[in-house]
Protein backbone atom coordinates (compact mmCIF):
# COMPACT_ATOMS: atom_id res chain seq x y z
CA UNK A 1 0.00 0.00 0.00
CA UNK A 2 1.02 3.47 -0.93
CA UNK A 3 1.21 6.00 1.90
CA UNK A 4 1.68 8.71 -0.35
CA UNK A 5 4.72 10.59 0.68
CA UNK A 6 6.39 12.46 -1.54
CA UNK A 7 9.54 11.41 -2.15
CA UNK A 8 10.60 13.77 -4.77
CA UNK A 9 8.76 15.95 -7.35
CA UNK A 10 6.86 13.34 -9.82
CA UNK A 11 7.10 10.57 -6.81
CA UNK A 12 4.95 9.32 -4.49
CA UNK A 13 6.63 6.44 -1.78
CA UNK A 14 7.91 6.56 1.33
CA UNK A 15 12.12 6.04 0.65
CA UNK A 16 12.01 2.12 1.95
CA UNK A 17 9.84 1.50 -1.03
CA UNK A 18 12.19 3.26 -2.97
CA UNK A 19 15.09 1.15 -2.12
CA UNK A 20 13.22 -1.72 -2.11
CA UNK A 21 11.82 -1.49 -5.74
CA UNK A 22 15.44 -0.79 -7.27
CA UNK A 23 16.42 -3.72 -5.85
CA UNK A 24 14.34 -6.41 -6.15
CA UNK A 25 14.83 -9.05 -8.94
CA UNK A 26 11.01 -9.11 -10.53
CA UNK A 27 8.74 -6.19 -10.56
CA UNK A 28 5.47 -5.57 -12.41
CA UNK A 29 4.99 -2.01 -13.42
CA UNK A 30 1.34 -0.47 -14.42
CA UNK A 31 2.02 2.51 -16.76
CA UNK A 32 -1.18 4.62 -18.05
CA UNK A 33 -1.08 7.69 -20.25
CA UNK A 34 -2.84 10.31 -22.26
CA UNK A 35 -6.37 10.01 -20.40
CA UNK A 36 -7.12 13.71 -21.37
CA UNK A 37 -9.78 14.08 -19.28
CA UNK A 38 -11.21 11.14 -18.13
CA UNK A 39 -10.03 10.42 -14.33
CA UNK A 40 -13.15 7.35 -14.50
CA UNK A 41 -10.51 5.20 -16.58
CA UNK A 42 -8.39 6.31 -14.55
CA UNK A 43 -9.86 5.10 -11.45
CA UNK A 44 -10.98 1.79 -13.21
CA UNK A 45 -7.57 0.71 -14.16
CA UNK A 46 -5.59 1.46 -10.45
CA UNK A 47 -8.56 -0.18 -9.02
CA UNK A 48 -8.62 -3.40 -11.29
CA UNK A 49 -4.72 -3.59 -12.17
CA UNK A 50 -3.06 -1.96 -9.94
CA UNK A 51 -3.33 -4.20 -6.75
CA UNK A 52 -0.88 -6.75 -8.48
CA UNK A 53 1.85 -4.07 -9.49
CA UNK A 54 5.20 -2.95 -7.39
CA UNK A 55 4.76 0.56 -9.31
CA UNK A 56 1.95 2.89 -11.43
CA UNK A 57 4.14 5.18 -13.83
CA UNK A 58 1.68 7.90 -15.37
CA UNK A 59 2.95 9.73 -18.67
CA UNK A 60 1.25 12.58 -19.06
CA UNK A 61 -1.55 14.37 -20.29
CA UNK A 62 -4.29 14.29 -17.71
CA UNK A 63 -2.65 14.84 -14.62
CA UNK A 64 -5.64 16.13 -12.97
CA UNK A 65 -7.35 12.74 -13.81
CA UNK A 66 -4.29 10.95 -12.51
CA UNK A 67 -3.93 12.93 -9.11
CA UNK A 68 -7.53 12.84 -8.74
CA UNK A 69 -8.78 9.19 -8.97
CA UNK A 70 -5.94 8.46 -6.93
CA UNK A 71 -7.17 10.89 -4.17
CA UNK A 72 -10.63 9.25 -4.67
CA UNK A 73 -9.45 5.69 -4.31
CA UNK A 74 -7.17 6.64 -1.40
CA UNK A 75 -9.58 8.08 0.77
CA UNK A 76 -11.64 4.76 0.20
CA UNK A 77 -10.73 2.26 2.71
CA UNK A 78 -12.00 -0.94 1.02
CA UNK A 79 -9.86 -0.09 -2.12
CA UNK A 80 -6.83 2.37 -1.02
CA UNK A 81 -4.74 -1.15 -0.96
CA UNK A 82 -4.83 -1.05 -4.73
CA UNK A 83 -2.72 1.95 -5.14
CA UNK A 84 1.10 0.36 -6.08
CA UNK A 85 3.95 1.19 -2.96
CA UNK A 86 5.47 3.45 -5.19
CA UNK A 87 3.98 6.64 -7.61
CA UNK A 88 5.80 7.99 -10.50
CA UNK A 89 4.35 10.84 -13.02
CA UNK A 90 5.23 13.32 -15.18
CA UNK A 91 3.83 16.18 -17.02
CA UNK A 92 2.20 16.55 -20.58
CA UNK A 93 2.48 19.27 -23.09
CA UNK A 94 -1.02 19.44 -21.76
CA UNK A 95 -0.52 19.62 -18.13
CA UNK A 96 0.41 22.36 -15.60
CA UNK A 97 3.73 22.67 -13.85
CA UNK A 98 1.49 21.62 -10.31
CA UNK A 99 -1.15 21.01 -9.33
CA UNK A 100 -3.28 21.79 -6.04
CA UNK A 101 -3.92 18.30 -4.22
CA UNK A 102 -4.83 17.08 -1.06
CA UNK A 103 -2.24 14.17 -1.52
CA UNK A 104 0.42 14.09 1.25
CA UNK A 105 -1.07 16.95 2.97
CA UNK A 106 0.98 19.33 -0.23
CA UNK A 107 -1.11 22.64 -0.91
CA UNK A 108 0.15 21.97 -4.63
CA UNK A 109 2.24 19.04 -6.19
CA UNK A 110 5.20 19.82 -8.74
CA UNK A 111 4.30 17.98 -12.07
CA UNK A 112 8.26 17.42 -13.21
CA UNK A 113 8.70 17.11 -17.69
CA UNK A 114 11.18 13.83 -16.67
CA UNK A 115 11.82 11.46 -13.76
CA UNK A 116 14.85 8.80 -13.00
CA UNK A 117 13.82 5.93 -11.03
CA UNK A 118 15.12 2.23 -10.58
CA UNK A 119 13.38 -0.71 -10.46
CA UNK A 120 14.46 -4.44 -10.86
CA UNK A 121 18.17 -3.66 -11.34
CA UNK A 122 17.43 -1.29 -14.13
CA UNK A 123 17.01 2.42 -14.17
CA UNK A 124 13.82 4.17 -15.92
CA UNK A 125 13.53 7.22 -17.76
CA UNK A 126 10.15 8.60 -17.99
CA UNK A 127 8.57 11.11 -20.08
CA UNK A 128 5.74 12.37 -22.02
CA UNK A 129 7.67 11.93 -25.38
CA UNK A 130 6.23 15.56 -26.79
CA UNK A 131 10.34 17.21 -26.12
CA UNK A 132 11.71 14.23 -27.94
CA UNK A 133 9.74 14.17 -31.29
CA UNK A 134 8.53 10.90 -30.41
CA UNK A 135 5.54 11.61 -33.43
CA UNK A 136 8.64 10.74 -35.86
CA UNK A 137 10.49 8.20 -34.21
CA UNK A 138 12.14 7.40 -30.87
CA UNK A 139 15.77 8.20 -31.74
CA UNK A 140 16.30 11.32 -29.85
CA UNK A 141 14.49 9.71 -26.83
CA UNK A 142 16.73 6.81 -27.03
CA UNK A 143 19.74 8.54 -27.27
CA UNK A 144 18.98 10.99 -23.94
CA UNK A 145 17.95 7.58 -22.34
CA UNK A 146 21.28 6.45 -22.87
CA UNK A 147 23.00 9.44 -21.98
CA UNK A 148 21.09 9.98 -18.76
CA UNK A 149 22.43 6.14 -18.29
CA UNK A 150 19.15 4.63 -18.39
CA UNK A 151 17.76 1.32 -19.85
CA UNK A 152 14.36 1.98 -20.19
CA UNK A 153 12.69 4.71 -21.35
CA UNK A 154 8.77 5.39 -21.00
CA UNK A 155 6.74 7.73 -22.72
CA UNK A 156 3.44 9.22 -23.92
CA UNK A 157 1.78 11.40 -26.14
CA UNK A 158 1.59 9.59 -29.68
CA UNK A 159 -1.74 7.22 -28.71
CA UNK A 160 -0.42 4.88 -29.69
CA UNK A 161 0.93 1.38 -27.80
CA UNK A 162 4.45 0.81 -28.74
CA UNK A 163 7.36 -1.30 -27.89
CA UNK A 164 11.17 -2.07 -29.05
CA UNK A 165 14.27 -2.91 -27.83
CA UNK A 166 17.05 -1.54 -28.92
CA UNK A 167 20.14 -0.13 -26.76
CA UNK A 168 17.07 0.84 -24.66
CA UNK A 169 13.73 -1.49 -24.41
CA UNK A 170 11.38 1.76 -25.40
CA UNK A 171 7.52 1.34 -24.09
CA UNK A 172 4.38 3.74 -24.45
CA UNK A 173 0.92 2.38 -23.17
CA UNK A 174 -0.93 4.10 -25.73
CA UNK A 175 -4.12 6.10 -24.71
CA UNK A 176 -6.49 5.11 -22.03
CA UNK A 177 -9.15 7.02 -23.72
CA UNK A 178 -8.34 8.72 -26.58
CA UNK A 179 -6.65 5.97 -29.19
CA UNK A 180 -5.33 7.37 -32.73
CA UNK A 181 -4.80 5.99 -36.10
CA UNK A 182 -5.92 2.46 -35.82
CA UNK A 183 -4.76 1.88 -32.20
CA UNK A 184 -7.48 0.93 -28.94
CA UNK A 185 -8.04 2.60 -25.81
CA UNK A 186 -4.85 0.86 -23.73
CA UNK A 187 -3.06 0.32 -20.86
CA UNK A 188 0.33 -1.33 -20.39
CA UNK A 189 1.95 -3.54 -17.48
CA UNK A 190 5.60 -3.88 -17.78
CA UNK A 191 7.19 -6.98 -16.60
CA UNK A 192 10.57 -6.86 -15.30
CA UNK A 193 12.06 -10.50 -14.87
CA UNK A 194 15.84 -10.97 -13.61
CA UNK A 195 17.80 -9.32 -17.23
CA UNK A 196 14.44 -9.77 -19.43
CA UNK A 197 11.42 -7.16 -19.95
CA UNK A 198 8.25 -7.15 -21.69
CA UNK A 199 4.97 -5.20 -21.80
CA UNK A 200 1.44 -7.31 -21.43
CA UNK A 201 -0.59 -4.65 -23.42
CA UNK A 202 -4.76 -4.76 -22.11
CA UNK A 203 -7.22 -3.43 -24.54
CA UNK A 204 -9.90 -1.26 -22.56
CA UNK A 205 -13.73 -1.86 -23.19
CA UNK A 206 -16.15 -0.63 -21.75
CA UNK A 207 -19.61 -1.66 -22.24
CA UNK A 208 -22.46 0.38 -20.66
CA UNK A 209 -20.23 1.57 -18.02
CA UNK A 210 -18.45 -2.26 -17.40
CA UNK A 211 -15.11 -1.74 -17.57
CA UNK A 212 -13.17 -4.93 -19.14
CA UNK A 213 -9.68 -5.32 -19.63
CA UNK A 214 -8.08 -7.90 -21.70
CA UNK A 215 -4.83 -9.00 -22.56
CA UNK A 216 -4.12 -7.90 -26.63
CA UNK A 217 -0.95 -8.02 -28.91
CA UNK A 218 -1.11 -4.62 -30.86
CA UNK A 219 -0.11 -4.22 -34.04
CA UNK A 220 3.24 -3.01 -35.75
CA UNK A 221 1.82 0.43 -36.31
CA UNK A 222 3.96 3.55 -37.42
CA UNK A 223 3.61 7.00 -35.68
CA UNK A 224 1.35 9.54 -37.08
């Protein structure tokens, strides 16, 4: 369970979670982006998928969604369990630089354009992707990965799920609610086992208000 201290600007965890998560072997970490206004998705996901993960990384573009269904879920005390031990999130080319939030007892939380974190034995670099020109490819987001000595590198903004290893394994969750080109409404759980990685990719439905995730393989698609 997450206490919600902040730790540092864009993280929520008290530092023993910290130091745990960096170094244990296997970690599963929930990563939702680009919900541009809809903090229900929000909520549905931490509440459904969340309870499972070691982390929740959120990339931007509907912070207020973000902070706010975890407020909601935290102040519940049947389902505050659900919210991962540690909080990561950064800001969109659509979000403010903070936020006012009840969270942590903070008048107003800092919403930070990157964060550094490790987890498993490897160290993340998260962003929304909109500084990198991650429309046209993930070069330049690669290559500041690699010079800010990170191995993974996290990102937003396109809509579009995505995954690729290359000097850096390179992951966006796609949208939770607002899918482009011929994408779904997504979410993504990164699995970090021993040296290996991978994203399980869930396809959102929601029918009459039921929520559903389920497990999908997106396609190859190119950025638009």
């Amino acid at each position: 369970m997450n206490k919600l201290l902040q730790f540092d600007d864009g993280i929520l965890a008290s530092s023993e979670a910290i130091e745990q998560l960096k170094n244990q072997e296997n970690a599963k970490i929930l990563v939702i982006s680009d919900s541009h206004g809809n903090i229900n998705y929000v909520k549905e996901i931490i509440t459904k998928l969340g309870s499972g993960c070691d982390c929740l990384i959120f990339t931007g573009d509907g912070i207020f969604d973000f902070l706010g269904a975890l407020e909601s879920i935290h102040k519940d005390k049947k389902s505050k369990d659900v919210i991962p031990s540690v909080v990561v999130f950064v800001r969109g080319n659509g979000d403010s630089t903070g936020v006012a939030c009840s969270l942590n007892n903070k008048k107003v939380l800092r919403i930070p354009s990157k964060v550094k974190i490790s987890i498993g034995g490897k160290k993340f670099f998260i962003v929304h992707g909109n500084g990198h020109g991650v429309y046209y490819g993930t070069s330049m987001l690669e290559a500041e990965a690699e010079l800010e000595e990170c191995n993974v590198a996290v990102f937003g903004h396109t809509h579009i799920p995505f995954e690729e290893l290359h000097n850096v394994y390179l992951m966006n969750p796609g949208s939770c609610s607002c899918p482009r080109g011929k994408s779904v409404k997504s979410v993504g759980i990164i699995e970090v086992l021993g040296v290996n990685i991978n994203t399980i990719f869930y396809r959102i439905e929601d029918n009459f208000g039921f929520v559903k995730f389920t497990p999908y393989f997106p396609d190859k698609l190119t950025f638009i």
